[in-house]
Protein backbone atom coordinates (compact mmCIF):
# COMPACT_ATOMS: atom_id res chain seq x y z
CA UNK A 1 -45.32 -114.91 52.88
CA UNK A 2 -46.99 -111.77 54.34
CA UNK A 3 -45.33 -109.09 56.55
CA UNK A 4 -46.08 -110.24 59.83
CA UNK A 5 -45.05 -113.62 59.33
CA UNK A 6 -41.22 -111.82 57.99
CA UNK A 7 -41.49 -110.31 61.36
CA UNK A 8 -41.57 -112.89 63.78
CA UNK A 9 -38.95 -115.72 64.15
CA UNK A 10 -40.04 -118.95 63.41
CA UNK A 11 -38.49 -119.44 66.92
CA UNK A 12 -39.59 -117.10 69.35
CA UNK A 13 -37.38 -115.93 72.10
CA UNK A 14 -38.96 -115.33 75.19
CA UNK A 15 -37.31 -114.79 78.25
CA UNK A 16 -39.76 -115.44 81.24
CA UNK A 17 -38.82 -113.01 84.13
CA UNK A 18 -40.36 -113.87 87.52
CA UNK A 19 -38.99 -113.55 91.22
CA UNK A 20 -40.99 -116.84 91.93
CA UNK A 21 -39.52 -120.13 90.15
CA UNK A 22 -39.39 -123.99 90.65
CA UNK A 23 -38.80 -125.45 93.58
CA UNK A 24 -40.96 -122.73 95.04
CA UNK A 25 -44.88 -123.75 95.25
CA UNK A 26 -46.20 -121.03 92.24
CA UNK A 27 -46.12 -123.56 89.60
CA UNK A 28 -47.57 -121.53 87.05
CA UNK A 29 -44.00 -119.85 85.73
CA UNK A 30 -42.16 -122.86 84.63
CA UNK A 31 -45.24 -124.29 83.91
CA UNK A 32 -45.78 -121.48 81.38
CA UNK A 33 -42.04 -121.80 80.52
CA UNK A 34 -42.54 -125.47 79.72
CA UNK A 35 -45.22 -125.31 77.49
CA UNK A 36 -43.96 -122.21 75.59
CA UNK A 37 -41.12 -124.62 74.90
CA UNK A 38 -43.46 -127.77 73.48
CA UNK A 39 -45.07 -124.83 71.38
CA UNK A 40 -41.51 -124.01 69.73
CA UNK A 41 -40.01 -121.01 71.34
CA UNK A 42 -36.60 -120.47 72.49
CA UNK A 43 -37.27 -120.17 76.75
CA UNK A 44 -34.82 -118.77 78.84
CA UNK A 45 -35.55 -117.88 82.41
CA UNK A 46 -34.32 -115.40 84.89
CA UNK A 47 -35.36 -115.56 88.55
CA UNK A 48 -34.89 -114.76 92.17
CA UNK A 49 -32.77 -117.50 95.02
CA UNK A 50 -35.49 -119.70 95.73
CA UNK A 51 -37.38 -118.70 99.28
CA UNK A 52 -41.07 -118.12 99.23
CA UNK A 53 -42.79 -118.89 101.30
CA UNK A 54 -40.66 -119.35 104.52
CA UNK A 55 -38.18 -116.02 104.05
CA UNK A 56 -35.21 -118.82 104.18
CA UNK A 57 -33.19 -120.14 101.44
CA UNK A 58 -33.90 -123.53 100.11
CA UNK A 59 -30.97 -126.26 101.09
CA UNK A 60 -28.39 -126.17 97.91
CA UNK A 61 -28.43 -122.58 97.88
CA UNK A 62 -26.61 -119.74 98.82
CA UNK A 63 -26.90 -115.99 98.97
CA UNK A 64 -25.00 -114.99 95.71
CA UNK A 65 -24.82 -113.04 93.03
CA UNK A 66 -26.07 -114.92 90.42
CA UNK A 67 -26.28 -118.79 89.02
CA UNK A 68 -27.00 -120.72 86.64
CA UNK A 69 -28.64 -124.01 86.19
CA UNK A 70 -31.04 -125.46 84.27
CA UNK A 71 -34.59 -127.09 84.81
CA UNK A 72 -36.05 -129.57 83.14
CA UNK A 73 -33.71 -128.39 80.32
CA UNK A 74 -34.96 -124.88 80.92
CA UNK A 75 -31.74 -122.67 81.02
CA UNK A 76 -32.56 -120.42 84.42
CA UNK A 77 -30.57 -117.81 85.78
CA UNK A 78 -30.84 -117.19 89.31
CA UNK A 79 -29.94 -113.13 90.51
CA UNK A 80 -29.41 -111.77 93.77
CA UNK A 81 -32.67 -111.44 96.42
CA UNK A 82 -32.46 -110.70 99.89
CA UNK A 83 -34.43 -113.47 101.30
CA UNK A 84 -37.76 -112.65 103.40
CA UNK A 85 -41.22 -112.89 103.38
CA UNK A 86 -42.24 -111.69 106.99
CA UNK A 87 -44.75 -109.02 107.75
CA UNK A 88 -42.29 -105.91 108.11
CA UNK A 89 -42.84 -103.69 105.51
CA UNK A 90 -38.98 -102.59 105.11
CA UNK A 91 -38.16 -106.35 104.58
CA UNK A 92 -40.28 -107.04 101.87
CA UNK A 93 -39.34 -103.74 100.11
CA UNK A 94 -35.73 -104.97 100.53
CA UNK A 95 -36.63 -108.24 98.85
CA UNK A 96 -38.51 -106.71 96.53
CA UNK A 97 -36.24 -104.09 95.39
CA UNK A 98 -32.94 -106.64 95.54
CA UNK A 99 -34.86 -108.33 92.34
CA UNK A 100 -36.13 -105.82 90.90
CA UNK A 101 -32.11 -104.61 90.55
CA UNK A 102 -30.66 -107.53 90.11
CA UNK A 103 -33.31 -108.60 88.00
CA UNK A 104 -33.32 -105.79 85.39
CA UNK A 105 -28.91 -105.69 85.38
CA UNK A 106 -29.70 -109.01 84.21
CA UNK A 107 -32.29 -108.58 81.29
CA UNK A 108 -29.58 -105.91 80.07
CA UNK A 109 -27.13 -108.23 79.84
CA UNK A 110 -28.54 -111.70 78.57
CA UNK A 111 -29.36 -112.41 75.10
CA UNK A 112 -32.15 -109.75 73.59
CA UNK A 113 -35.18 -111.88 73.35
CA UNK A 114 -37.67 -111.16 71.29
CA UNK A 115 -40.87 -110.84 73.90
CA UNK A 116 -40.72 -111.23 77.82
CA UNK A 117 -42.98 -112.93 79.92
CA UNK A 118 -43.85 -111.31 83.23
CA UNK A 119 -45.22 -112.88 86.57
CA UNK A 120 -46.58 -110.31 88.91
CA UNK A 121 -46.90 -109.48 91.84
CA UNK A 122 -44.75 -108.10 93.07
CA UNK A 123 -45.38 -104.94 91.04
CA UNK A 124 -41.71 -104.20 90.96
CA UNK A 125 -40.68 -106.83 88.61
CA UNK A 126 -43.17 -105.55 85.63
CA UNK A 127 -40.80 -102.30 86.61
CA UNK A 128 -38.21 -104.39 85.56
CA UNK A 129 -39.30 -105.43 82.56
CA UNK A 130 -40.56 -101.84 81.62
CA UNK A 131 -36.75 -100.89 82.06
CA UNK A 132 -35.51 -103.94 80.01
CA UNK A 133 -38.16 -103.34 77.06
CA UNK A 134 -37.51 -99.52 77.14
CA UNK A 135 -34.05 -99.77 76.77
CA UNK A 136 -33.67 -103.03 74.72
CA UNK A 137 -36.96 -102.24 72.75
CA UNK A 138 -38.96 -105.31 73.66
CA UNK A 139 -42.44 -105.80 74.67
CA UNK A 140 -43.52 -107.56 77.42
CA UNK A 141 -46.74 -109.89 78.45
CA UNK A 142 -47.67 -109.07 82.24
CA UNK A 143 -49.74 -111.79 83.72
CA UNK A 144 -51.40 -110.07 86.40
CA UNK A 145 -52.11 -112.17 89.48
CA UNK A 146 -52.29 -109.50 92.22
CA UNK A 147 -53.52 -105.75 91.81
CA UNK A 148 -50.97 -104.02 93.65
CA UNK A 149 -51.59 -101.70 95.65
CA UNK A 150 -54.91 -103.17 96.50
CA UNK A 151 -53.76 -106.59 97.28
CA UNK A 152 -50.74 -105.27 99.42
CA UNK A 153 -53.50 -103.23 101.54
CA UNK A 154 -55.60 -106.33 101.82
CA UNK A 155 -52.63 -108.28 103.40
CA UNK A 156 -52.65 -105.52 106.16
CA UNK A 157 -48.83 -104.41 104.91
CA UNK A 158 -49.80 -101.12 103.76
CA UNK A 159 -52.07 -98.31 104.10
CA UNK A 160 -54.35 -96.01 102.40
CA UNK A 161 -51.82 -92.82 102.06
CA UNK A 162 -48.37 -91.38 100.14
CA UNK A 163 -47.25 -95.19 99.50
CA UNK A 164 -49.73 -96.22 98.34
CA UNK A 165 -50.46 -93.42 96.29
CA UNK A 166 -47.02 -93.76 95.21
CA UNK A 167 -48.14 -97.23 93.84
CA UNK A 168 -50.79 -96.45 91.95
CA UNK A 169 -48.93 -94.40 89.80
CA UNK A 170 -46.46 -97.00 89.34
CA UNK A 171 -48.93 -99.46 88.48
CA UNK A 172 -50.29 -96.92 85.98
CA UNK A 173 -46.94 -96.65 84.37
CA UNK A 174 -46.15 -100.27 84.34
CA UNK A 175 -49.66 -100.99 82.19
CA UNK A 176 -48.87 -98.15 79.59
CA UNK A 177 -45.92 -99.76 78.80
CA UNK A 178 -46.94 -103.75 78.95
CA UNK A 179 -48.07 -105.01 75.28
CA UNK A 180 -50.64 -106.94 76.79
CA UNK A 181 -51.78 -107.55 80.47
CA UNK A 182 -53.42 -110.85 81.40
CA UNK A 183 -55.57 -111.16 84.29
CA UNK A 184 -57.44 -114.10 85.94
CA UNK A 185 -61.10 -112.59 86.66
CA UNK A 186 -63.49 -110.20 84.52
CA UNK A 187 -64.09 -108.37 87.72
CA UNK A 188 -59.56 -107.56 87.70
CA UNK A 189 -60.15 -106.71 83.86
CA UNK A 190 -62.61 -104.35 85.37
CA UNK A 191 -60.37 -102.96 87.71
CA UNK A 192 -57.68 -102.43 85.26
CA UNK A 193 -60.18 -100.53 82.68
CA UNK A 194 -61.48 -98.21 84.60
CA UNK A 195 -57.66 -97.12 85.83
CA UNK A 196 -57.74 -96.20 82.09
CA UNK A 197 -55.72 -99.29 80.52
CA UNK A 198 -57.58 -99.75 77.26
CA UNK A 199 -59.74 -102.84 76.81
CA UNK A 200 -57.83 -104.29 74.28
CA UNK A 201 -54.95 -104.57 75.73
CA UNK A 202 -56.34 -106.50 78.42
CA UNK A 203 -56.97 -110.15 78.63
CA UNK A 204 -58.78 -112.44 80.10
CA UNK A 205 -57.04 -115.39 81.06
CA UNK A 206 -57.57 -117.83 83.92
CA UNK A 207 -54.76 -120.03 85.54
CA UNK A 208 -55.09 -123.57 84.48
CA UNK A 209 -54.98 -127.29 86.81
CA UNK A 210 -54.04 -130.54 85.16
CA UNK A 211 -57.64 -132.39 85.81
CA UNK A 212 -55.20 -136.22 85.06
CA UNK A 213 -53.72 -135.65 88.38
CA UNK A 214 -56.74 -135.22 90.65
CA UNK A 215 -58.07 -137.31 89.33
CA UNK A 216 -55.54 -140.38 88.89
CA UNK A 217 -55.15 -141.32 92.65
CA UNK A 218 -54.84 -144.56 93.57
CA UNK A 219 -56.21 -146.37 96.56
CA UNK A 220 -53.03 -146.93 97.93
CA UNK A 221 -51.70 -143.09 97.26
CA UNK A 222 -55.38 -141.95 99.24
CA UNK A 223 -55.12 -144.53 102.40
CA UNK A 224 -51.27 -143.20 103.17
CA UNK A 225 -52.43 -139.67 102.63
CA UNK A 226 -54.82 -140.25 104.92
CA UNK A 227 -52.88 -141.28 107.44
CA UNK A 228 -50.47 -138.17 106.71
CA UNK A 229 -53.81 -136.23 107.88
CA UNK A 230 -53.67 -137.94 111.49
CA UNK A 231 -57.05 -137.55 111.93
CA UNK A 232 -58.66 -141.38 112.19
CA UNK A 233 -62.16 -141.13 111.69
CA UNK A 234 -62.74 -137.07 112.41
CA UNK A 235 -64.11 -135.49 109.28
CA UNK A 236 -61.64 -133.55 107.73
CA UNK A 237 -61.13 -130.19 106.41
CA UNK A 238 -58.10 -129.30 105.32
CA UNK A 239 -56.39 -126.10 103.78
CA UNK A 240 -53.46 -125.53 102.09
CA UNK A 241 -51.41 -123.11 100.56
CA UNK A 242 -49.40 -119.79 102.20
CA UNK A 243 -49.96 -118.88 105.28
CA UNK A 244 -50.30 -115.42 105.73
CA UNK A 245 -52.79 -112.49 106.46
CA UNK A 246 -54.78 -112.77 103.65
CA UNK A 247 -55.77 -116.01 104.08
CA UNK A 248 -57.43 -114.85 107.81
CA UNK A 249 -56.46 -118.22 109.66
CA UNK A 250 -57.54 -116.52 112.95
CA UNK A 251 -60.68 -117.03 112.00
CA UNK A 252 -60.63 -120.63 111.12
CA UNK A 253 -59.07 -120.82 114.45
CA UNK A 254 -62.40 -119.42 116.44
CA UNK A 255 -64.43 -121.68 114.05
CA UNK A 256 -62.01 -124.45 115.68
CA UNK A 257 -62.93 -123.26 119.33
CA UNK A 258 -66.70 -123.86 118.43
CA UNK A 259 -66.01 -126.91 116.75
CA UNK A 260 -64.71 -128.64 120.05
CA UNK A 261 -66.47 -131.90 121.40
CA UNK A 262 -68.81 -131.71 118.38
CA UNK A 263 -70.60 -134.94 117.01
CA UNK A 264 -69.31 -135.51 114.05
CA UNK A 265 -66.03 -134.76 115.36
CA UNK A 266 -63.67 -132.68 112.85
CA UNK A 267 -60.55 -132.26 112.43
CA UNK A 268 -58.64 -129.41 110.95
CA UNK A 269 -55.45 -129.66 109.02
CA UNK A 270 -53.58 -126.80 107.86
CA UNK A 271 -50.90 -127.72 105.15
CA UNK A 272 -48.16 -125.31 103.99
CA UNK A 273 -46.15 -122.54 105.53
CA UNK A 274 -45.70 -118.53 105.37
CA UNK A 275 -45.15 -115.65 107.54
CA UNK A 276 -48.17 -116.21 110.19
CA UNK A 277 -47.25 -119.51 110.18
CA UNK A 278 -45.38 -119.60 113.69
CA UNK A 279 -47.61 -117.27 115.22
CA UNK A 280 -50.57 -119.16 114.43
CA UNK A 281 -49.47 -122.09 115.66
CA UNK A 282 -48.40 -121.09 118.79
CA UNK A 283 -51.84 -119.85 119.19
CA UNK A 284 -53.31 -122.87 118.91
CA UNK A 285 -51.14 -124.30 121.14
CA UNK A 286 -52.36 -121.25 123.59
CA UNK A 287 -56.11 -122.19 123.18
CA UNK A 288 -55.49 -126.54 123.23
CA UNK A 289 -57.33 -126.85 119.81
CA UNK A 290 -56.02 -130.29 119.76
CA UNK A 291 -58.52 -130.75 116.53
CA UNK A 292 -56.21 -128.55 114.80
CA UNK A 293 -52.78 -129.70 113.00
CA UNK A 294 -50.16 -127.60 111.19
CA UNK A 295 -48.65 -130.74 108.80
CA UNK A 296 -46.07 -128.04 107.03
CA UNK A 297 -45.33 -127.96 103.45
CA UNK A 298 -45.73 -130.76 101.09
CA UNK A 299 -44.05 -131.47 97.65
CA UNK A 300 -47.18 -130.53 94.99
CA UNK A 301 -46.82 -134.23 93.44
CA UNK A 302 -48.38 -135.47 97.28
CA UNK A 303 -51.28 -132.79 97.24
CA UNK A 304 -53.73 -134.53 95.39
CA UNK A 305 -53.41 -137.25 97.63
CA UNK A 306 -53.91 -135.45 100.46
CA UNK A 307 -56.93 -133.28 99.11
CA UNK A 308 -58.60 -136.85 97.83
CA UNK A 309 -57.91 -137.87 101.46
CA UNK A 310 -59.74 -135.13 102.90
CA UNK A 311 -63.51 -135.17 103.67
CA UNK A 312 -63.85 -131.28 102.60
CA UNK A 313 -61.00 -128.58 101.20
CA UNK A 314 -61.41 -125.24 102.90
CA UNK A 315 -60.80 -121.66 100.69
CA UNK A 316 -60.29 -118.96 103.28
CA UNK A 317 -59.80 -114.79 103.10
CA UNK A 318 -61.05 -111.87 104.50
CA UNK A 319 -59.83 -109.47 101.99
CA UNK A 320 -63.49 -108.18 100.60
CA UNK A 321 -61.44 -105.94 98.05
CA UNK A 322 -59.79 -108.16 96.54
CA UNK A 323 -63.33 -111.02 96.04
CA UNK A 324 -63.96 -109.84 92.43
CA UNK A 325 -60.13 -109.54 91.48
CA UNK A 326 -58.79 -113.11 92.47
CA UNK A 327 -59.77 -116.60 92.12
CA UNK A 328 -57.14 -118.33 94.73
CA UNK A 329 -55.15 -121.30 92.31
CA UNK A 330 -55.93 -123.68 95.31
CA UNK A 331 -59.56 -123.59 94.43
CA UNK A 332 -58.46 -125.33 91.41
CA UNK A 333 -56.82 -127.73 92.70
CA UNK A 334 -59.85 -128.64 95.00
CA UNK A 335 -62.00 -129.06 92.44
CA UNK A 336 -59.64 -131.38 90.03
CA UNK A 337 -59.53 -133.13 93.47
CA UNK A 338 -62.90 -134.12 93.34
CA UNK A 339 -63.73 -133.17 96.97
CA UNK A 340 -66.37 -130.68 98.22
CA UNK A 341 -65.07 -127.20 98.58
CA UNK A 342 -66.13 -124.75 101.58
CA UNK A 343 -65.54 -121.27 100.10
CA UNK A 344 -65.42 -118.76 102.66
CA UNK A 345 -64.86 -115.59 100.13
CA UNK A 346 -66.99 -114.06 98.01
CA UNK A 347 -66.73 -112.93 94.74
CA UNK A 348 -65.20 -115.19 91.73
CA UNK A 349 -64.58 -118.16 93.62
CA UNK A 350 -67.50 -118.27 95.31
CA UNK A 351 -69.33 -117.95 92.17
CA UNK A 352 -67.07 -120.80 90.72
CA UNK A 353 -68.63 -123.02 93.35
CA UNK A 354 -71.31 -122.12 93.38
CA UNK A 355 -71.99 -122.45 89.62
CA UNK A 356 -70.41 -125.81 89.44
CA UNK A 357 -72.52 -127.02 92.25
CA UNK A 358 -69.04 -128.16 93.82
CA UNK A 359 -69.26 -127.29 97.56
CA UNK A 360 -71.19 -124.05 99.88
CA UNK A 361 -70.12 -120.22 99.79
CA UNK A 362 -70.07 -118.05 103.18
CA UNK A 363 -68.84 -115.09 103.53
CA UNK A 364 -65.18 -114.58 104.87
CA UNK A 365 -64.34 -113.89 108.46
CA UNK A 366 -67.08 -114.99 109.91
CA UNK A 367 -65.64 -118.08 112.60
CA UNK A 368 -69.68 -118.44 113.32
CA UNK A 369 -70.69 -119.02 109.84
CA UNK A 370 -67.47 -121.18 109.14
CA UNK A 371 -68.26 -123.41 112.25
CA UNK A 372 -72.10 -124.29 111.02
CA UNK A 373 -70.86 -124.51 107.49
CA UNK A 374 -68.31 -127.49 108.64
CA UNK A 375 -71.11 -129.45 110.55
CA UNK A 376 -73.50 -128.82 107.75
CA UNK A 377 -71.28 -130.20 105.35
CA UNK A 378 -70.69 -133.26 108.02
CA UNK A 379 -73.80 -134.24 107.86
CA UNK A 380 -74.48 -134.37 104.67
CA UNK A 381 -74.28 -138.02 102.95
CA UNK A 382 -71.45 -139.52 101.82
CA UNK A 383 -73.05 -139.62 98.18
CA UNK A 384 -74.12 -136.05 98.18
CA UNK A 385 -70.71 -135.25 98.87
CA UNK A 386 -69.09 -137.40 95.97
CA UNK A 387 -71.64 -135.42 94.08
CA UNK A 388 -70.22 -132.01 94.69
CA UNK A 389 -66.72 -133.49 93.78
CA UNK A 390 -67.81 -135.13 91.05
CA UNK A 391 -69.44 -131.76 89.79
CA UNK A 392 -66.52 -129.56 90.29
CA UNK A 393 -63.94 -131.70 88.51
CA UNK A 394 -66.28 -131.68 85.64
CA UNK A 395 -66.32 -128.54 85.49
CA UNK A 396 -62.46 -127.56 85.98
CA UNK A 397 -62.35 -130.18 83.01
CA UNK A 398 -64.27 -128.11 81.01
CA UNK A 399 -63.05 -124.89 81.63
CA UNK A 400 -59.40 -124.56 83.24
CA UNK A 401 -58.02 -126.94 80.66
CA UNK A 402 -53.86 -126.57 80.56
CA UNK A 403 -53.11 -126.86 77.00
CA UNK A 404 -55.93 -124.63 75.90
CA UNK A 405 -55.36 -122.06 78.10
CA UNK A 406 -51.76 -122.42 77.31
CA UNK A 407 -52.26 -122.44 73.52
CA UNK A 408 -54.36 -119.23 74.73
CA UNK A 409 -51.49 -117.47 76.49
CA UNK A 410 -48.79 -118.77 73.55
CA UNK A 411 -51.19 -117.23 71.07
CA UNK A 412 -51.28 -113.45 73.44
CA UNK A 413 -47.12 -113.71 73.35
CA UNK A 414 -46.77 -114.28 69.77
CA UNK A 415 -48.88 -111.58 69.10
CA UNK A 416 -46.90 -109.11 71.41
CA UNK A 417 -43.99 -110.51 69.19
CA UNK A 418 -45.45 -109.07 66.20
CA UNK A 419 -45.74 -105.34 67.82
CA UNK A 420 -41.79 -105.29 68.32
């Protein structure tokens, strides 16, 4: 048996640390938790009191300390956060920062694991597992989904100054120390190579969408979505996800305005919740877009329902910055959905799209563009739309495949194993 293999446990220990966990809608760290345990290591999670995206605490919890519980067998411990997720600045430093605390007490004091798993953003959790690995001499993974401080300018809750600044050399800190770094677009590995993080270290690595579920709807699961859309026989677009200034609703909004007493008529439907989320409605109340809706959250198990039930699925930001660094999760899920995608972004999604034949690109921000890009897609035939669906799901099939891309990302943790 060689050296390496002397090195690493048979089981590994990995402790996944993320402020976002089940019940909240980023699926991607328990699902990574999950399949790290079908590929034998020992998973233990800690985590933040569930409350993104709303700011509130989910019913069953409380503001404490810490918890315990366990998910889907998953032993989790839940640590002190100040709940929020507004637009002030000094809240979300206060939520941020009552993890990042709490969060790092509690790496020192659970069982050393052999390799820790990081989600990020927020950038001040891979500061807390810098902290844990300097001190308990373990290396960490950081899966990069947001380039801070560029995505935090994007959202409009920071500026261009000492902050952010202040950030950067955080973020520069935080890579020297990660054992690997996984990002989701070759245009973030970009990013992160020319801030001087060397190109081995970085990887590759999109986010993943179980193709079986889009694709397994039933006629019955489609016809009651459908009538959770409320929109008869309008053509519908629909978005869904978190609410917030990123995503540039306001814009969609406008589009809406031009929209009104259009042949085909279309309906809007806007599923999810965030911090614009009461704003923006009240808006629409303010303008009488009745072919608007705000439906709320839904549990993920009814999305692909809804997204088969939809006419078109509707990717929206203005954030120009951030087109090469991010490919939005929900654009995944649109295309295992089967249903023509408007993508108004540029960048990697766009060029997903675009390259799977799956749906039209515009540019974001642009209500005009948006508008004529709805009717467009309207007219179009009912086959040539199947089509695009049809094309896209093929392709997500092909390419965004869960258990290679998790064999991929069990493979990167195992290796950062070996460097302890």
């Amino acid at each position: 048996m060689g050296s390496t293999d002397v090195q690493v446990p048979r089981h590994i220990r990995t402790l996944v640390l993320s402020q976002y966990y089940d019940p909240e809608p980023i699926p991607k760290p328990s699902e990574v938790a999950e399949g790290l345990v079908d590929r034998g290591h020992r998973v233990a999670v800690i985590t933040g009191l569930p409350n993104y995206p709303s700011g509130t605490l989910y019913p069953g919890y409380q503001l404490v300390a810490w918890m315990r519980e366990r998910v889907r067998a998953i032993p989790v411990l839940r640590v002190l956060e100040i709940p929020y997720h507004g637009q002030s600045a000094v809240g979300r430093v206060v939520n941020y920062g009552s993890f990042m605390i709490s969060g790092t007490v509690a790496g020192l004091l659970v069982a050393r694991p052999d390799v820790i798993y990081v989600w990020h953003p927020p950038l001040t959790v891979a500061v807390a597992a810098a902290v844990i690995g300097a001190l308990r001499r373990v290396p960490f993974v950081l899966d990069v989904q947001d380039i801070w401080p560029e995505a935090v300018i994007a959202s409009g809750l920071l500026r261009e100054g000492l902050t952010a600044k202040f950030l950067r050399r955080v973020e520069r800190w935080v890579y020297a120390r990660a054992s690997r770094i996984l990002v989701v677009t070759e245009g973030a590995r970009r990013n992160l190579t020319a801030k001087g993080v060397p190109q081995g270290k970085v990887v590759t690595l999109p986010n993943w969408i179980s193709v079986e579920i889009g694709a397994s709807q039933n006629k019955d699961d489609v016809t009651a979505a459908r009538g959770e859309l409320q929109a008869d026989d309008a053509f519908v677009v629909t978005f869904a996800g978190n609410l917030g200034r990123l995503q540039d609703l306001d814009t969609v909004l406008v589009a809406a305005e031009l929209l009104r007493g259009m042949a085909p008529k279309v309906a809007i439907r806007i599923i999810g919740d965030g911090s614009e989320r009461t704003r923006l409605e009240q808006l629409t109340r303010s303008k009488g877009l009745t072919n608007v809706r705000f439906l709320g959250p839904y549990p993920a198990a009814l999305m692909p329902a809804l997204f088969a039930a939809s006419d078109a699925l509707l990717v929206h930001l203005n954030a120009r910055a951030l087109d090469e660094l991010i490919l939005p999760t929900k654009t995944l899920s649109y295309l295992a959905a089967g249903r023509p995608i408007i993508a108004a972004t540029g960048g990697a999604t766009t060029e997903l799209i675009n390259r799977a034949g799956a749906g039209v690109g515009i540019a974001g921000g642009d209500s005009s563009a948006l508008a004529n890009a709805i009717i467009a897609m309207a007219a179009r035939p009912a086959s040539e739309r199947h089509a695009m669906g049809e094309r896209g799901r093929a392709l997500v099939s092909k390419e965004f495949d869960r258990a290679l891309l998790l064999d991929r990302l069990a493979s990167v943790v195992r290796e950062a194993a070996r460097s302890r």
